[in-house]
PDB file of N, CA and C in Angstrom:
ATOM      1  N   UNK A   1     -67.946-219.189-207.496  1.00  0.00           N
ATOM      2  CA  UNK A   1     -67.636-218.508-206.269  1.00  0.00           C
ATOM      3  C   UNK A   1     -67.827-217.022-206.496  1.00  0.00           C
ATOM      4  N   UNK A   2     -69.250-216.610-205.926  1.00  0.00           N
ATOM      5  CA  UNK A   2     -69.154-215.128-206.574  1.00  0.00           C
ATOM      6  C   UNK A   2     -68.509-214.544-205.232  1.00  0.00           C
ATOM      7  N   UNK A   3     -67.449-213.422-205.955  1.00  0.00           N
ATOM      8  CA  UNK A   3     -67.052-212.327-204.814  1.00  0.00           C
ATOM      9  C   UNK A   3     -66.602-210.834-205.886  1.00  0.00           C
ATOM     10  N   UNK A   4     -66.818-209.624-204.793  1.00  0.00           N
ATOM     11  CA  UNK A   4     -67.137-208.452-205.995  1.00  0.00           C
ATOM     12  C   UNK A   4     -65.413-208.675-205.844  1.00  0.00           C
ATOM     13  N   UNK A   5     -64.951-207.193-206.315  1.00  0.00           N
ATOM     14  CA  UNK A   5     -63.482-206.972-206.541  1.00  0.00           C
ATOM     15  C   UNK A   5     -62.585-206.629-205.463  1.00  0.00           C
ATOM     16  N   UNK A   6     -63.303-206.752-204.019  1.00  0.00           N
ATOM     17  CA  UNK A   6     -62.659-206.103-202.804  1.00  0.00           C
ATOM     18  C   UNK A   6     -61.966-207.499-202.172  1.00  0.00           C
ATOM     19  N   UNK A   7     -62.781-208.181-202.552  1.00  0.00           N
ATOM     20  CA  UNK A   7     -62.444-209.303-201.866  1.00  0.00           C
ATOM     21  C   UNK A   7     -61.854-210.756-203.235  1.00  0.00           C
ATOM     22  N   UNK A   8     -61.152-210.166-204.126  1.00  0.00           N
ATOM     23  CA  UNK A   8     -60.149-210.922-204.987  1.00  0.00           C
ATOM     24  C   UNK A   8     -59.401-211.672-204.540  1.00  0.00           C
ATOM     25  N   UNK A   9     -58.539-211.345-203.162  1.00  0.00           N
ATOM     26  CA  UNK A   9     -57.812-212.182-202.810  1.00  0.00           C
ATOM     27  C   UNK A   9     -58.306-212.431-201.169  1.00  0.00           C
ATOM     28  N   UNK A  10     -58.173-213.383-200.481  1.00  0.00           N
ATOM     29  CA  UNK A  10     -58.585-213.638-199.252  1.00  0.00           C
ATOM     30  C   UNK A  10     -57.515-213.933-198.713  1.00  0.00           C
ATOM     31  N   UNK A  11     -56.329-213.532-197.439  1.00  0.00           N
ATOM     32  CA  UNK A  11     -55.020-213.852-197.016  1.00  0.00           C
ATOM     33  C   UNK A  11     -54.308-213.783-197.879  1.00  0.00           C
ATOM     34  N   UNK A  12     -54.174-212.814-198.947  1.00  0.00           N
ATOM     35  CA  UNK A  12     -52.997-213.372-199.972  1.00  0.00           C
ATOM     36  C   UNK A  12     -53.230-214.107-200.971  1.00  0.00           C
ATOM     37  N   UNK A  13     -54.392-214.438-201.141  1.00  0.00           N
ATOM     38  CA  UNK A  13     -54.568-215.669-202.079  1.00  0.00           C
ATOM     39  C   UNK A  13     -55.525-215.583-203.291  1.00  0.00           C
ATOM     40  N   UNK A  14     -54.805-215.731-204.681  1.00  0.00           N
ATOM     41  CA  UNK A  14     -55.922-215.100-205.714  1.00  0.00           C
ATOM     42  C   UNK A  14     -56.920-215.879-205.604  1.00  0.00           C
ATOM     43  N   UNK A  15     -57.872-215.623-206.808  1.00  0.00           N
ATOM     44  CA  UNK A  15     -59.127-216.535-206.838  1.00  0.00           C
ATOM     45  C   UNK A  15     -58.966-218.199-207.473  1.00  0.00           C
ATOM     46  N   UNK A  16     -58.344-218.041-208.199  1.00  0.00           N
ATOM     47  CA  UNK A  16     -57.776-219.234-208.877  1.00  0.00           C
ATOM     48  C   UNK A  16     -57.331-220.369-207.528  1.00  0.00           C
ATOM     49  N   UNK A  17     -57.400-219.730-207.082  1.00  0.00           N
ATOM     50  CA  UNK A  17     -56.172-220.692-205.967  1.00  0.00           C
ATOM     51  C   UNK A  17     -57.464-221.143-204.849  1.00  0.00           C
ATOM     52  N   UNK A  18     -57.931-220.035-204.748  1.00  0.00           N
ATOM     53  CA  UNK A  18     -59.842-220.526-203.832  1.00  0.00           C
ATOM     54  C   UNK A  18     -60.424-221.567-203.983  1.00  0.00           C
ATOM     55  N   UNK A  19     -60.480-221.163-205.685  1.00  0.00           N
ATOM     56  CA  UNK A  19     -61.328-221.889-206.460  1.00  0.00           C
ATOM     57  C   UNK A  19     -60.781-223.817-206.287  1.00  0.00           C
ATOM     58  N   UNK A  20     -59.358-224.168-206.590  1.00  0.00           N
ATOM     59  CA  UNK A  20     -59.199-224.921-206.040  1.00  0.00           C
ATOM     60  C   UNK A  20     -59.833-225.870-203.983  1.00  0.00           C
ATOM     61  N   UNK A  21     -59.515-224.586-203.441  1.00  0.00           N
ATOM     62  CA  UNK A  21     -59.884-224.823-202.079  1.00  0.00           C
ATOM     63  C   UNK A  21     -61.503-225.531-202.022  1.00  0.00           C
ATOM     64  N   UNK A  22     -62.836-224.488-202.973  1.00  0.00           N
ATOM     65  CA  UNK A  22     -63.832-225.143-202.664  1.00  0.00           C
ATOM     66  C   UNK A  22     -63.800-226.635-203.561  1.00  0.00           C
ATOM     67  N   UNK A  23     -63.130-226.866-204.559  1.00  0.00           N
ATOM     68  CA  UNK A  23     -63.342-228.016-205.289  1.00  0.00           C
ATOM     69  C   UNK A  23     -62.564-229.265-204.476  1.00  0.00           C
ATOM     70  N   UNK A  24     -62.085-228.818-203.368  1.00  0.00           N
ATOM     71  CA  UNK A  24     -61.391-229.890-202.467  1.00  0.00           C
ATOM     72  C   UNK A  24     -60.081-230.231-202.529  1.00  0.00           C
ATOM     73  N   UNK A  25     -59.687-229.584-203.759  1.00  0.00           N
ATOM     74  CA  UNK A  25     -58.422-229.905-204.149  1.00  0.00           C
ATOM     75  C   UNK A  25     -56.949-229.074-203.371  1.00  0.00           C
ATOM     76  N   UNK A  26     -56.812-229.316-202.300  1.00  0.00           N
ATOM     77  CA  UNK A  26     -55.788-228.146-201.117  1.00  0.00           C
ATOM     78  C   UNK A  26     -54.520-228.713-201.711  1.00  0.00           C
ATOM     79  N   UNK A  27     -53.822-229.883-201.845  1.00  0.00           N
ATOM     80  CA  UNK A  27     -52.621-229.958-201.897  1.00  0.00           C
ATOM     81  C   UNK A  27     -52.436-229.325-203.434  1.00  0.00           C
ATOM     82  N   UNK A  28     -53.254-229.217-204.660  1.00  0.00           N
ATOM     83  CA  UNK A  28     -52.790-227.957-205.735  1.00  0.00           C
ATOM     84  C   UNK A  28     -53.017-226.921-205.406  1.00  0.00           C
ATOM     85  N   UNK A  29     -53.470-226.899-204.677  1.00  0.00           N
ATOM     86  CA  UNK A  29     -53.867-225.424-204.160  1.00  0.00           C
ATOM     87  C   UNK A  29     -52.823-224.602-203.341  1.00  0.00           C
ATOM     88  N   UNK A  30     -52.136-225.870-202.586  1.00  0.00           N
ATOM     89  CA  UNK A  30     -50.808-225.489-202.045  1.00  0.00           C
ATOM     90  C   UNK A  30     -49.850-225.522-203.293  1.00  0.00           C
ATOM     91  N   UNK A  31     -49.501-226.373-203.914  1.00  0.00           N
ATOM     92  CA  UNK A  31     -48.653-226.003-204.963  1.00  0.00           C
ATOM     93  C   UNK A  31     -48.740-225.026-206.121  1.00  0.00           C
ATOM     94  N   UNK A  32     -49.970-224.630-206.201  1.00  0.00           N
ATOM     95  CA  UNK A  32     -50.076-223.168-207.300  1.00  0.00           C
ATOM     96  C   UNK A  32     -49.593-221.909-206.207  1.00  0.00           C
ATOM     97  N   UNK A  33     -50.262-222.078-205.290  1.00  0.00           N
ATOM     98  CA  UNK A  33     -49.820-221.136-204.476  1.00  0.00           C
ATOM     99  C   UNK A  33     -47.735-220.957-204.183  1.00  0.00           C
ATOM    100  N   UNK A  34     -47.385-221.855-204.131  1.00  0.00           N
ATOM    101  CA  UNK A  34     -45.812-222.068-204.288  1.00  0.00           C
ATOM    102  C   UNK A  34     -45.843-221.210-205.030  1.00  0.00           C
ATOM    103  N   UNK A  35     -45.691-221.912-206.587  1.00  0.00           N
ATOM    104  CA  UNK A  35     -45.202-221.229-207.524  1.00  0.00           C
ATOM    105  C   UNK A  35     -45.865-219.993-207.837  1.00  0.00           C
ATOM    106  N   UNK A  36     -46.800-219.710-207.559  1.00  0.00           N
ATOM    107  CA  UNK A  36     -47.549-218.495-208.108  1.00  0.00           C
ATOM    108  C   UNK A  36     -46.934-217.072-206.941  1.00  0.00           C
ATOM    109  N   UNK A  37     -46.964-217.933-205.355  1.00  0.00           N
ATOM    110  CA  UNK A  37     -46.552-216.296-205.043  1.00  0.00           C
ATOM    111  C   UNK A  37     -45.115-216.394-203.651  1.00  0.00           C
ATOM    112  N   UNK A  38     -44.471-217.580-205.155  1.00  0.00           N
ATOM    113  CA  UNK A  38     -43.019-217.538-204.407  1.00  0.00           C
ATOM    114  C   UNK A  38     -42.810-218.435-202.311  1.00  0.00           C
ATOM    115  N   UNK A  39     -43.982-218.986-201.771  1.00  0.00           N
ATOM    116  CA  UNK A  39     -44.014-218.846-200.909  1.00  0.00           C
ATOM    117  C   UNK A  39     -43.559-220.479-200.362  1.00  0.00           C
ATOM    118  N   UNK A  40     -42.853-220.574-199.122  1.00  0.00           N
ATOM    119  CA  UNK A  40     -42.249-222.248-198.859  1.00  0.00           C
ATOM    120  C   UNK A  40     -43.758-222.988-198.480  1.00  0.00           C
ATOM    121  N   UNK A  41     -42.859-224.118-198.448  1.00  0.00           N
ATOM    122  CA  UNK A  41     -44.402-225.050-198.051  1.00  0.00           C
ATOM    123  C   UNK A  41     -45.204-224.897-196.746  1.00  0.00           C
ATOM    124  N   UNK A  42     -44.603-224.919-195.786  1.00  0.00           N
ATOM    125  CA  UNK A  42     -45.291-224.433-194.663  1.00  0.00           C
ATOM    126  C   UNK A  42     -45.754-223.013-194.143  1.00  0.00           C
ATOM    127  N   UNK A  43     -45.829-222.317-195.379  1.00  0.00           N
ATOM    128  CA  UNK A  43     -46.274-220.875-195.180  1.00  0.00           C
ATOM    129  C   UNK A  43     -47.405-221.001-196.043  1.00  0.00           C
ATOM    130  N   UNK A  44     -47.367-221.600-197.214  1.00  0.00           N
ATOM    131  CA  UNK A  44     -48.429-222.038-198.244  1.00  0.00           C
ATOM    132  C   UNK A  44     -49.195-222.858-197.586  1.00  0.00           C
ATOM    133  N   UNK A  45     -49.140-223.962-197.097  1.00  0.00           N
ATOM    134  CA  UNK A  45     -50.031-224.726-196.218  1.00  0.00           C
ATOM    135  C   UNK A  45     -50.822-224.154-195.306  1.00  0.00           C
ATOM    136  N   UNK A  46     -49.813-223.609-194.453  1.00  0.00           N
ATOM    137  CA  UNK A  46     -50.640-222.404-193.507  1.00  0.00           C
ATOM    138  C   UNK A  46     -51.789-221.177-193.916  1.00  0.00           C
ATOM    139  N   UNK A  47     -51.269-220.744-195.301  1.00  0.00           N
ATOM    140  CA  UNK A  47     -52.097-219.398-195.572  1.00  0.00           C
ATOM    141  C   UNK A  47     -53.786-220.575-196.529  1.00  0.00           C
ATOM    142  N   UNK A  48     -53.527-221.771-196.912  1.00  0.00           N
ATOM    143  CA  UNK A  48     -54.222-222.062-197.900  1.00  0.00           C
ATOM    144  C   UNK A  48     -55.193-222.658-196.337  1.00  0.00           C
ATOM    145  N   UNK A  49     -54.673-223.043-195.330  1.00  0.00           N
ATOM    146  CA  UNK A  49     -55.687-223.931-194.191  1.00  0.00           C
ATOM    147  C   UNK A  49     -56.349-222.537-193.608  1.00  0.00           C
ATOM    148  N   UNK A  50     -56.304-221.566-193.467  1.00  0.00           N
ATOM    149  CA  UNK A  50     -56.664-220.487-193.183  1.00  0.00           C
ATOM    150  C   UNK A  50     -58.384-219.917-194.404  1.00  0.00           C
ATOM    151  N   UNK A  51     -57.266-220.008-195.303  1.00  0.00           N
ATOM    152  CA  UNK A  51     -58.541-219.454-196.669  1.00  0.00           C
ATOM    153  C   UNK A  51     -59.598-220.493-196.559  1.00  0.00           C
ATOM    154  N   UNK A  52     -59.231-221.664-196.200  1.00  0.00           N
ATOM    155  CA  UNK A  52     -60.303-222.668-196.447  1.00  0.00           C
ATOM    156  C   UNK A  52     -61.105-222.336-195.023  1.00  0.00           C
ATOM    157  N   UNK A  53     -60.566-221.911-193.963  1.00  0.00           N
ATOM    158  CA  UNK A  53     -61.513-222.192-192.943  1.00  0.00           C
ATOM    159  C   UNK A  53     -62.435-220.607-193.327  1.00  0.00           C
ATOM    160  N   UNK A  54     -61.984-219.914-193.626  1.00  0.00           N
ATOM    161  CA  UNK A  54     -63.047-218.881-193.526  1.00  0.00           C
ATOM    162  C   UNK A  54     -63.815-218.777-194.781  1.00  0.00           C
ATOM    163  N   UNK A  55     -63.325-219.431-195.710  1.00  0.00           N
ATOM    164  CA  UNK A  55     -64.223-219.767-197.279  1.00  0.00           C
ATOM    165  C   UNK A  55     -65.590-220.616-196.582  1.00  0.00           C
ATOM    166  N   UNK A  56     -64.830-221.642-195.536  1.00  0.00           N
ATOM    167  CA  UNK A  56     -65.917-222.092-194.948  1.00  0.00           C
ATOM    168  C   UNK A  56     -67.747-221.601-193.898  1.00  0.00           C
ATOM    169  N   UNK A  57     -66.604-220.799-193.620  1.00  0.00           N
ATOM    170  CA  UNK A  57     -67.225-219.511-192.912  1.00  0.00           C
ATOM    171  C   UNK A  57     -68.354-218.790-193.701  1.00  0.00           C
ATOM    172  N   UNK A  58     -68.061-217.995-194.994  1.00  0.00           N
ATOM    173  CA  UNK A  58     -68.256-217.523-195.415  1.00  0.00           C
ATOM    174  C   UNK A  58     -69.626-217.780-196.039  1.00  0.00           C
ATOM    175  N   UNK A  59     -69.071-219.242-196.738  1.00  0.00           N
ATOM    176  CA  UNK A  59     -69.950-219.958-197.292  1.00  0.00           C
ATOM    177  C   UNK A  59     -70.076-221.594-197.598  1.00  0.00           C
ATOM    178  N   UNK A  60     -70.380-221.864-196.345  1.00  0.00           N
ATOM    179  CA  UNK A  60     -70.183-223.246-196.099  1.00  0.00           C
ATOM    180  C   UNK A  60     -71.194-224.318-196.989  1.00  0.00           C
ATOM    181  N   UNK A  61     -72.020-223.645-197.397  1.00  0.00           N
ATOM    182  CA  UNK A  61     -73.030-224.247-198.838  1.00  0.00           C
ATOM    183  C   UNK A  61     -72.183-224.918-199.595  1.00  0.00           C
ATOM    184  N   UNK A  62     -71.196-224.039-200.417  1.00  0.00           N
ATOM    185  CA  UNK A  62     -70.051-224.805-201.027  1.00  0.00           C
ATOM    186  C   UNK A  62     -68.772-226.099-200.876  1.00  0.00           C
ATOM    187  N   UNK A  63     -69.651-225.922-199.250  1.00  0.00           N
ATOM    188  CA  UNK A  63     -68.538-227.372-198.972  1.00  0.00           C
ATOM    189  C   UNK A  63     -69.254-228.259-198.343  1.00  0.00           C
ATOM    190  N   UNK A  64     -70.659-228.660-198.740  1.00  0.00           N
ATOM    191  CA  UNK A  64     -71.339-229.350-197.688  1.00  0.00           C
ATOM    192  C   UNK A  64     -71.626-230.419-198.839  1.00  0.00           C
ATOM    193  N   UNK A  65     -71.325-230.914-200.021  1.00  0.00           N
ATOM    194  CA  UNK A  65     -71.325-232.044-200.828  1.00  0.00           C
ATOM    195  C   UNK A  65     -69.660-232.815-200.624  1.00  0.00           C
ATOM    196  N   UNK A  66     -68.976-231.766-200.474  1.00  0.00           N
ATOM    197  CA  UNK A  66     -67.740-232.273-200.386  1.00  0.00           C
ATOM    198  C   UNK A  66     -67.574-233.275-198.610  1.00  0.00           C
ATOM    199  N   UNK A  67     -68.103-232.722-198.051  1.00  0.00           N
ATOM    200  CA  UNK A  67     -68.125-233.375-196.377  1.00  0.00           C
ATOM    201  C   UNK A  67     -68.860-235.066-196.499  1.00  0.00           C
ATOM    202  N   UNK A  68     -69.539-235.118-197.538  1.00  0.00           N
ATOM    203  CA  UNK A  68     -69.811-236.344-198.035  1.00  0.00           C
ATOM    204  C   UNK A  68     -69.322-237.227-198.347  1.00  0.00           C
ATOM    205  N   UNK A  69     -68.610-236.849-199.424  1.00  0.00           N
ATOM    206  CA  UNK A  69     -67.605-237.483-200.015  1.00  0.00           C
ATOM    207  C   UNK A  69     -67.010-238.692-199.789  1.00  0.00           C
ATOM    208  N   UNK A  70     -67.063-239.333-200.130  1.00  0.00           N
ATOM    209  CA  UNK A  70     -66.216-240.983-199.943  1.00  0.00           C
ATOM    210  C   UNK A  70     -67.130-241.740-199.044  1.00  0.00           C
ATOM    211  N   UNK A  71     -68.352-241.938-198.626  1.00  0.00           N
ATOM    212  CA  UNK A  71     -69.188-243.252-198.658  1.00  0.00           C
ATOM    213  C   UNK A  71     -69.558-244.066-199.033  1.00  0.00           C
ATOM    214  N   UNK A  72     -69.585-243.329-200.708  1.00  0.00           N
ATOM    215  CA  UNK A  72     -69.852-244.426-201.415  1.00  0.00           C
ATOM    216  C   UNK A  72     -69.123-245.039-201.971  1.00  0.00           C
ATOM    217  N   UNK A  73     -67.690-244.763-202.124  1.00  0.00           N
ATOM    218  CA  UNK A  73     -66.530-245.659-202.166  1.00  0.00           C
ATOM    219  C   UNK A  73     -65.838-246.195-201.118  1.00  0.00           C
ATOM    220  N   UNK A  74     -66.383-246.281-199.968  1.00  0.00           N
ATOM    221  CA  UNK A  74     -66.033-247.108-198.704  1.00  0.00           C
ATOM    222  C   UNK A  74     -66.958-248.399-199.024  1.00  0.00           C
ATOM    223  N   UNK A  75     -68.330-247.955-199.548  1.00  0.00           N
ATOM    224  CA  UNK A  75     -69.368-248.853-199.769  1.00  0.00           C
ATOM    225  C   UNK A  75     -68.886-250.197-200.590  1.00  0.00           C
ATOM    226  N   UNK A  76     -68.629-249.842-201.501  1.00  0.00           N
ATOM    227  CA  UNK A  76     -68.023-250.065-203.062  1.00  0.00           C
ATOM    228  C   UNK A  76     -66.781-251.036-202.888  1.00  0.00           C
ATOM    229  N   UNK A  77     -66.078-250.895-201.816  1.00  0.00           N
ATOM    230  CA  UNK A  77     -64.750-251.218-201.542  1.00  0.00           C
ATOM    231  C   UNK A  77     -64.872-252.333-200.786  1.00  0.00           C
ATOM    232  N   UNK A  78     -65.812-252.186-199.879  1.00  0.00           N
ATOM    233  CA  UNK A  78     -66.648-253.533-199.084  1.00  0.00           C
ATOM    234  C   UNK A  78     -67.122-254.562-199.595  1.00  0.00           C
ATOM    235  N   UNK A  79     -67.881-254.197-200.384  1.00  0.00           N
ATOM    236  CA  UNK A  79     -68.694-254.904-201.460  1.00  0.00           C
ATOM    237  C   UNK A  79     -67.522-255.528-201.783  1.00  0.00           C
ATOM    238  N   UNK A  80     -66.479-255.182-202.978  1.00  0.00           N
ATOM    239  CA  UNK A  80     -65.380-255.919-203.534  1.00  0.00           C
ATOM    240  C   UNK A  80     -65.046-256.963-202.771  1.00  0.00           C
ATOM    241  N   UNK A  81     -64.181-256.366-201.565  1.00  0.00           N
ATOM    242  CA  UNK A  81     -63.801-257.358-200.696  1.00  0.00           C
ATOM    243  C   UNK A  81     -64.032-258.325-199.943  1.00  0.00           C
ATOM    244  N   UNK A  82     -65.427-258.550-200.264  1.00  0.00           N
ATOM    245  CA  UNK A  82     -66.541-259.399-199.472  1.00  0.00           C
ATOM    246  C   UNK A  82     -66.233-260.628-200.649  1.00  0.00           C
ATOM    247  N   UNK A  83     -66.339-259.864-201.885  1.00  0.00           N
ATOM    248  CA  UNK A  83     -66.940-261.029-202.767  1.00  0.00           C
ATOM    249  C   UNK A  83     -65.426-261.449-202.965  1.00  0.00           C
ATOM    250  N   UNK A  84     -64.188-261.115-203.031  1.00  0.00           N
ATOM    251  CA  UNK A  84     -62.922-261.831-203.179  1.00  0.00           C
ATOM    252  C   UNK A  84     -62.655-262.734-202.260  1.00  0.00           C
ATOM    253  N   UNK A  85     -63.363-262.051-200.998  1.00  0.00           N
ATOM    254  CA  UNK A  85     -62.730-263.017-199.891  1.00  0.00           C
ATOM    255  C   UNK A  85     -63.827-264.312-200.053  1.00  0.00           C
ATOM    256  N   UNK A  86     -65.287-264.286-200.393  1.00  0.00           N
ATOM    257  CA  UNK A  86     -65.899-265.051-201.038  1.00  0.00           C
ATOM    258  C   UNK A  86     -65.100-266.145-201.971  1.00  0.00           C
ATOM    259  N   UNK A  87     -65.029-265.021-203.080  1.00  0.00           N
ATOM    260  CA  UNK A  87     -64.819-266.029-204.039  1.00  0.00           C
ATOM    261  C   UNK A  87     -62.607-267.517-203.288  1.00  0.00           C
ATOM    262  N   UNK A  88     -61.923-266.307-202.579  1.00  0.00           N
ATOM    263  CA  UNK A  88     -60.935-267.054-202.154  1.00  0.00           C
ATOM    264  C   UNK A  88     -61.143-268.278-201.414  1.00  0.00           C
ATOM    265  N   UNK A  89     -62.609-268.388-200.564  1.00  0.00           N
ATOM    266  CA  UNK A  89     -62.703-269.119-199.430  1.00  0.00           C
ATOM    267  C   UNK A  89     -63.640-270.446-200.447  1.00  0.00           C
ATOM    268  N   UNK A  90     -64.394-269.906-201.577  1.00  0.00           N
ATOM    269  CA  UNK A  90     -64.652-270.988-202.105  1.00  0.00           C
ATOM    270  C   UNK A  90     -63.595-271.742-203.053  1.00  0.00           C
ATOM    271  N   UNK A  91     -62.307-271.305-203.237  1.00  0.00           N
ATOM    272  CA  UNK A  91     -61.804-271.959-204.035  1.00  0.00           C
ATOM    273  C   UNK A  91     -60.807-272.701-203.243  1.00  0.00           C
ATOM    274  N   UNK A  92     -60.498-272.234-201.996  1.00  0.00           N
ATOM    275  CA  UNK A  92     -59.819-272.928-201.126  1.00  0.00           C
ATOM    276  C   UNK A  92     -60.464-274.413-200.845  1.00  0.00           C
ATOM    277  N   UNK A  93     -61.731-274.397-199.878  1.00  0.00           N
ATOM    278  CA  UNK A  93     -62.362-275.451-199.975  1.00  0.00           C
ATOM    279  C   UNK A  93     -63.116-275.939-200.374  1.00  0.00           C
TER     280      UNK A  93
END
């Protein structure tokens, strides 16, 4: 995530804590943010749904693999359940 030194923190929020945001990971992102700058959960939630929308903004390149995400374990999950319910219906009759 390149950004020069003006823009270190975005709403309050160091880079460390961003850096979470583009890797998808928001609910640590809410909890570093807790502990890191003292703040309750629904103020942390709030400031971290904020950073993400304009991280998005900013540079939405970084979140356009993540918008993907989970097809191919919907896929995967189908598949399974096809072949259990398979394999259940042949052992039934």
């Amino acid at each position: 995530m390149p950004q020069d030194q003006d823009q270190k923190y975005i709403g309050g929020v160091p880079l460390e804590i961003q850096d979470l945001v583009y890797a998808g990971r928001k609910i640590q992102a809410i909890k570093l943010a807790r502990e890191k700058m003292g703040w309750g959960l629904k103020d942390a939630k709030e400031r971290i749904d904020q950073v993400e929308q304009k991280l998005r903004t900013q540079s939405p390149e970084h979140f356009k693999a993540k918008q993907r995400a989970g097809c191919g374990t919907a896929a995967a999950a189908c598949v399974v359940f096809a072949a259990v319910a398979g394999v259940l219906t042949w052992c039934l009759f």
